[in-house]
C-alpha atoms as a PDB file:
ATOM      1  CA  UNK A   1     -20.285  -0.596  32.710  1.00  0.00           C
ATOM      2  CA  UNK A   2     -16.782  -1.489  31.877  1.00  0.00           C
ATOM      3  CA  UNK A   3     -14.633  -3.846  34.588  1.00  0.00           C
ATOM      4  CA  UNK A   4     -11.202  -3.896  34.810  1.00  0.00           C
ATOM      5  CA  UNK A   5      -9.458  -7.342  37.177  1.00  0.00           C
ATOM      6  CA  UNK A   6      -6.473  -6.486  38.202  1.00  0.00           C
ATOM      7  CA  UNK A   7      -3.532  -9.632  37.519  1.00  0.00           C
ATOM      8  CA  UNK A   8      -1.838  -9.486  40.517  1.00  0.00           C
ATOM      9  CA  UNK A   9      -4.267  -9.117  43.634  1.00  0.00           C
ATOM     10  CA  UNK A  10      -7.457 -10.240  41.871  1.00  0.00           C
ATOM     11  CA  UNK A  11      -9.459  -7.523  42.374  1.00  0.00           C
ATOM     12  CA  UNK A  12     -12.166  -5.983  40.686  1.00  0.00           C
ATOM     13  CA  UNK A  13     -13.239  -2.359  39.618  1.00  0.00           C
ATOM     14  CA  UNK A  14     -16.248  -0.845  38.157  1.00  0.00           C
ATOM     15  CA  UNK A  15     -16.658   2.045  36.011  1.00  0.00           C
ATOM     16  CA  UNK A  16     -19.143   3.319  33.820  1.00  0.00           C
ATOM     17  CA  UNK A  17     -16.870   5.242  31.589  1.00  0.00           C
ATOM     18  CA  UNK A  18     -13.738   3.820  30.044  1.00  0.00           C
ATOM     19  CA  UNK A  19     -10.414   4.380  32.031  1.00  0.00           C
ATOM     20  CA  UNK A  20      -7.312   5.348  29.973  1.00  0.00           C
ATOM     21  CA  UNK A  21      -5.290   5.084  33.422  1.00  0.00           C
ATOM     22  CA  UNK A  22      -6.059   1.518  33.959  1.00  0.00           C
ATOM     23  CA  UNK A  23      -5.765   0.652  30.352  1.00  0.00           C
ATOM     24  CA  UNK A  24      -2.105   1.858  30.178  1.00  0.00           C
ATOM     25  CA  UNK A  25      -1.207  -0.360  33.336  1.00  0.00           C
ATOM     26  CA  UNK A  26      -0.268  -3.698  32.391  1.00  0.00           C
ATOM     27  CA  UNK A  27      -1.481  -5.390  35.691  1.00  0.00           C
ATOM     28  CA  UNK A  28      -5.387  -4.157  35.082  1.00  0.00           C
ATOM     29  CA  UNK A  29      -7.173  -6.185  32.274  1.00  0.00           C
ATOM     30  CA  UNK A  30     -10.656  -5.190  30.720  1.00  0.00           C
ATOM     31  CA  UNK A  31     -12.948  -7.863  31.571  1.00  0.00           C
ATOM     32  CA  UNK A  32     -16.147  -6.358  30.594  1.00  0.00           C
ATOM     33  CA  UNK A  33     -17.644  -3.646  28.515  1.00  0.00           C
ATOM     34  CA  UNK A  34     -20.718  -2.244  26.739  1.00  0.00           C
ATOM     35  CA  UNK A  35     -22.255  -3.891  24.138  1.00  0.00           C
ATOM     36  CA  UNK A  36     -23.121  -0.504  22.782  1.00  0.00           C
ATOM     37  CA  UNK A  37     -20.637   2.324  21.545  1.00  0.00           C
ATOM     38  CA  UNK A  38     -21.663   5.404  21.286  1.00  0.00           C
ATOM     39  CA  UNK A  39     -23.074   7.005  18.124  1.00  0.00           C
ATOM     40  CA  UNK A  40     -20.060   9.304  16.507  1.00  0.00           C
ATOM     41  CA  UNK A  41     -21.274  12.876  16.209  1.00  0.00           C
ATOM     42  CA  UNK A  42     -22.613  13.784  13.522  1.00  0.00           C
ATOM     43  CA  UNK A  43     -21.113  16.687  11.189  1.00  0.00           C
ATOM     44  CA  UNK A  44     -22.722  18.837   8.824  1.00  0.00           C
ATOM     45  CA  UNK A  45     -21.490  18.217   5.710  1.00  0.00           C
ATOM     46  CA  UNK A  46     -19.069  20.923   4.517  1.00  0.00           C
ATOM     47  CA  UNK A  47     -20.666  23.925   2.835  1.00  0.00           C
ATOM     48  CA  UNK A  48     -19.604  24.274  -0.943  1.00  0.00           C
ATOM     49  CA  UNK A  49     -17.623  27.256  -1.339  1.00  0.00           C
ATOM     50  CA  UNK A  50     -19.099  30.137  -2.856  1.00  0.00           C
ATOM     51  CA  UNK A  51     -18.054  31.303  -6.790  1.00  0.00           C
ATOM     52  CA  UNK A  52     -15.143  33.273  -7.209  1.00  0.00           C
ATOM     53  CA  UNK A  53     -14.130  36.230  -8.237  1.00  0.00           C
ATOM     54  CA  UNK A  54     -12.788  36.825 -11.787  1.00  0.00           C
ATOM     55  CA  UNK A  55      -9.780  38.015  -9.999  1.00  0.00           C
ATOM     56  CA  UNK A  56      -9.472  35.835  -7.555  1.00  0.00           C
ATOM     57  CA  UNK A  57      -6.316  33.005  -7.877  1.00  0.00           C
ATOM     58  CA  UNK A  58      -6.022  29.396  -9.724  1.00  0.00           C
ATOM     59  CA  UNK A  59      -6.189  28.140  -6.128  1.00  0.00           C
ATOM     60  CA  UNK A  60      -9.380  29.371  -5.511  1.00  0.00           C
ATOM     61  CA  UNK A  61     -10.772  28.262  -8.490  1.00  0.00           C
ATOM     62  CA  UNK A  62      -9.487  24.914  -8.639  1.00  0.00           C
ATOM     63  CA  UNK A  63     -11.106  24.576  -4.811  1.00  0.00           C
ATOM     64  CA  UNK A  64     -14.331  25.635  -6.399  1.00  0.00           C
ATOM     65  CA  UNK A  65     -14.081  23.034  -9.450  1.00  0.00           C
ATOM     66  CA  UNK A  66     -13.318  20.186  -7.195  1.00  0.00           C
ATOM     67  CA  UNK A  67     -16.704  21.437  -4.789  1.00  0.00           C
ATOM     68  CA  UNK A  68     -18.250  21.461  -8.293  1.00  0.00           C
ATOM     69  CA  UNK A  69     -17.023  17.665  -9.032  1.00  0.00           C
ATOM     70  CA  UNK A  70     -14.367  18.049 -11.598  1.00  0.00           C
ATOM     71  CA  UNK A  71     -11.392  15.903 -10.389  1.00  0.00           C
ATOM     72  CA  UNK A  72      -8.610  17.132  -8.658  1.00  0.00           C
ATOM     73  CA  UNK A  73      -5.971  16.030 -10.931  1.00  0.00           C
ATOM     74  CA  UNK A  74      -8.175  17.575 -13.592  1.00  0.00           C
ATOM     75  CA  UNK A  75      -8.400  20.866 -12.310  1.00  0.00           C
ATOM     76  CA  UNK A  76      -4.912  20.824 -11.627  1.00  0.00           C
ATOM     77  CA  UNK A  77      -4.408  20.564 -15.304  1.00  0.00           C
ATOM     78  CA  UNK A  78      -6.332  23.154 -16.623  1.00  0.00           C
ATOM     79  CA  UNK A  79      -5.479  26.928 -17.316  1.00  0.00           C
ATOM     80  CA  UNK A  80      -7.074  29.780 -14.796  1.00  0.00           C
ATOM     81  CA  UNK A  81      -8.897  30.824 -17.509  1.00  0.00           C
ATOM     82  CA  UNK A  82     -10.370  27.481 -18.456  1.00  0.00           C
ATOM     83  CA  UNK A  83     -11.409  27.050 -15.278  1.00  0.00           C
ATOM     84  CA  UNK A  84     -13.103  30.323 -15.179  1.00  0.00           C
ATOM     85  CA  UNK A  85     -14.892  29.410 -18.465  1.00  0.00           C
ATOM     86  CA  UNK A  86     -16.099  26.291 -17.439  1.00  0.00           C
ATOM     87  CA  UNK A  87     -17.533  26.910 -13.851  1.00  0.00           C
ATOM     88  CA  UNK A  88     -17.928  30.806 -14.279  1.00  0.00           C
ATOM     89  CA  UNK A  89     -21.812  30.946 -14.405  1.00  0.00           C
ATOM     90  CA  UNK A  90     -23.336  31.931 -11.487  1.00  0.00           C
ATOM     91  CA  UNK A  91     -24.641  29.108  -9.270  1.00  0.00           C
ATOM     92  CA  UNK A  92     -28.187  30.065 -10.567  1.00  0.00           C
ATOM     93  CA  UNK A  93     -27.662  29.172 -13.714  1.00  0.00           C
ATOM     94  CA  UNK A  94     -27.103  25.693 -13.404  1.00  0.00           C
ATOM     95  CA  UNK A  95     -30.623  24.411 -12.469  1.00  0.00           C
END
Protein backbone atom coordinates (compact mmCIF):
# COMPACT_ATOMS: atom_id res chain seq x y z
CA UNK A 1 0.00 0.00 0.00
CA UNK A 2 1.60 3.27 -0.72
CA UNK A 3 0.64 6.54 1.71
CA UNK A 4 0.91 9.82 0.73
CA UNK A 5 0.71 12.87 4.07
CA UNK A 6 -0.20 15.74 2.80
CA UNK A 7 2.27 19.04 4.23
CA UNK A 8 -0.19 21.38 4.80
CA UNK A 9 -3.40 19.84 6.57
CA UNK A 10 -1.74 16.65 7.83
CA UNK A 11 -3.73 14.28 6.38
CA UNK A 12 -3.34 10.95 5.25
CA UNK A 13 -4.27 8.83 2.07
CA UNK A 14 -4.10 5.28 1.16
CA UNK A 15 -3.66 3.66 -2.06
CA UNK A 16 -2.67 0.47 -3.24
CA UNK A 17 -1.35 1.57 -6.54
CA UNK A 18 1.08 4.42 -6.98
CA UNK A 19 -0.49 7.93 -7.72
CA UNK A 20 1.25 10.07 -10.40
CA UNK A 21 -1.37 12.93 -9.40
CA UNK A 22 -0.24 13.17 -5.90
CA UNK A 23 3.35 12.69 -6.75
CA UNK A 24 3.40 15.80 -9.04
CA UNK A 25 1.82 17.98 -6.14
CA UNK A 26 4.35 19.38 -4.00
CA UNK A 27 2.12 19.50 -0.80
CA UNK A 28 1.56 15.40 -0.83
CA UNK A 29 4.73 13.45 0.31
CA UNK A 30 5.16 9.55 -0.05
CA UNK A 31 5.39 8.24 3.32
CA UNK A 32 5.11 4.64 2.68
CA UNK A 33 5.44 2.06 0.00
CA UNK A 34 5.93 -1.61 -0.93
CA UNK A 35 8.77 -3.36 -0.11
CA UNK A 36 8.23 -5.30 -3.27
CA UNK A 37 8.29 -3.95 -6.99
CA UNK A 38 6.93 -5.69 -9.39
CA UNK A 39 8.74 -8.21 -11.60
CA UNK A 40 9.45 -6.34 -15.20
CA UNK A 41 7.86 -8.37 -17.97
CA UNK A 42 9.59 -10.55 -19.42
CA UNK A 43 10.44 -10.42 -23.34
CA UNK A 44 11.27 -13.05 -25.63
CA UNK A 45 14.44 -12.57 -26.79
CA UNK A 46 14.51 -11.24 -30.37
CA UNK A 47 14.34 -13.87 -33.10
CA UNK A 48 17.61 -13.95 -35.31
CA UNK A 49 16.80 -12.89 -38.65
CA UNK A 50 16.56 -15.33 -41.25
CA UNK A 51 19.57 -15.66 -44.21
CA UNK A 52 19.38 -13.49 -47.01
CA UNK A 53 19.00 -13.49 -50.27
CA UNK A 54 21.99 -13.31 -52.69
CA UNK A 55 20.25 -10.29 -53.94
CA UNK A 56 19.20 -8.86 -51.17
CA UNK A 57 21.23 -5.34 -49.92
CA UNK A 58 24.59 -4.72 -47.72
CA UNK A 59 22.03 -3.64 -45.10
CA UNK A 60 20.50 -6.75 -44.86
CA UNK A 61 23.43 -8.59 -44.70
CA UNK A 62 25.32 -6.66 -42.33
CA UNK A 63 21.94 -7.08 -39.93
CA UNK A 64 22.40 -10.77 -40.44
CA UNK A 65 26.32 -10.74 -39.57
CA UNK A 66 25.80 -8.78 -36.47
CA UNK A 67 22.68 -11.60 -35.43
CA UNK A 68 25.52 -13.98 -36.40
CA UNK A 69 28.12 -12.16 -33.88
CA UNK A 70 30.52 -10.44 -36.13
CA UNK A 71 30.87 -6.84 -34.77
CA UNK A 72 29.14 -4.06 -36.01
CA UNK A 73 31.98 -1.93 -36.87
CA UNK A 74 33.28 -5.05 -38.57
CA UNK A 75 30.58 -5.68 -40.76
CA UNK A 76 30.45 -2.22 -41.58
CA UNK A 77 33.84 -2.66 -43.04
CA UNK A 78 33.52 -5.41 -45.17
CA UNK A 79 32.44 -5.66 -48.94
CA UNK A 80 28.69 -7.14 -49.80
CA UNK A 81 30.32 -9.80 -51.22
CA UNK A 82 32.54 -10.67 -48.29
CA UNK A 83 29.84 -10.70 -46.27
CA UNK A 84 27.98 -13.01 -48.46
CA UNK A 85 31.04 -15.35 -48.47
CA UNK A 86 31.47 -15.49 -45.00
CA UNK A 87 27.87 -16.03 -43.57
CA UNK A 88 26.34 -17.40 -46.93
CA UNK A 89 25.88 -21.11 -45.84
CA UNK A 90 22.68 -21.99 -44.98
CA UNK A 91 21.91 -21.98 -41.23
CA UNK A 92 22.13 -25.86 -41.43
CA UNK A 93 25.36 -26.00 -42.15
CA UNK A 94 26.81 -24.60 -39.24
CA UNK A 95 26.15 -27.35 -36.62
Amino acid sequence: MYVYRNSNTGGIYETPQRSARLDGLPNWLLIDAPDEQPAEPVTAPLARPSRPLDTDNKAAWMEYAISRGMPERDARALSKASLVKEFGQEEDDDA
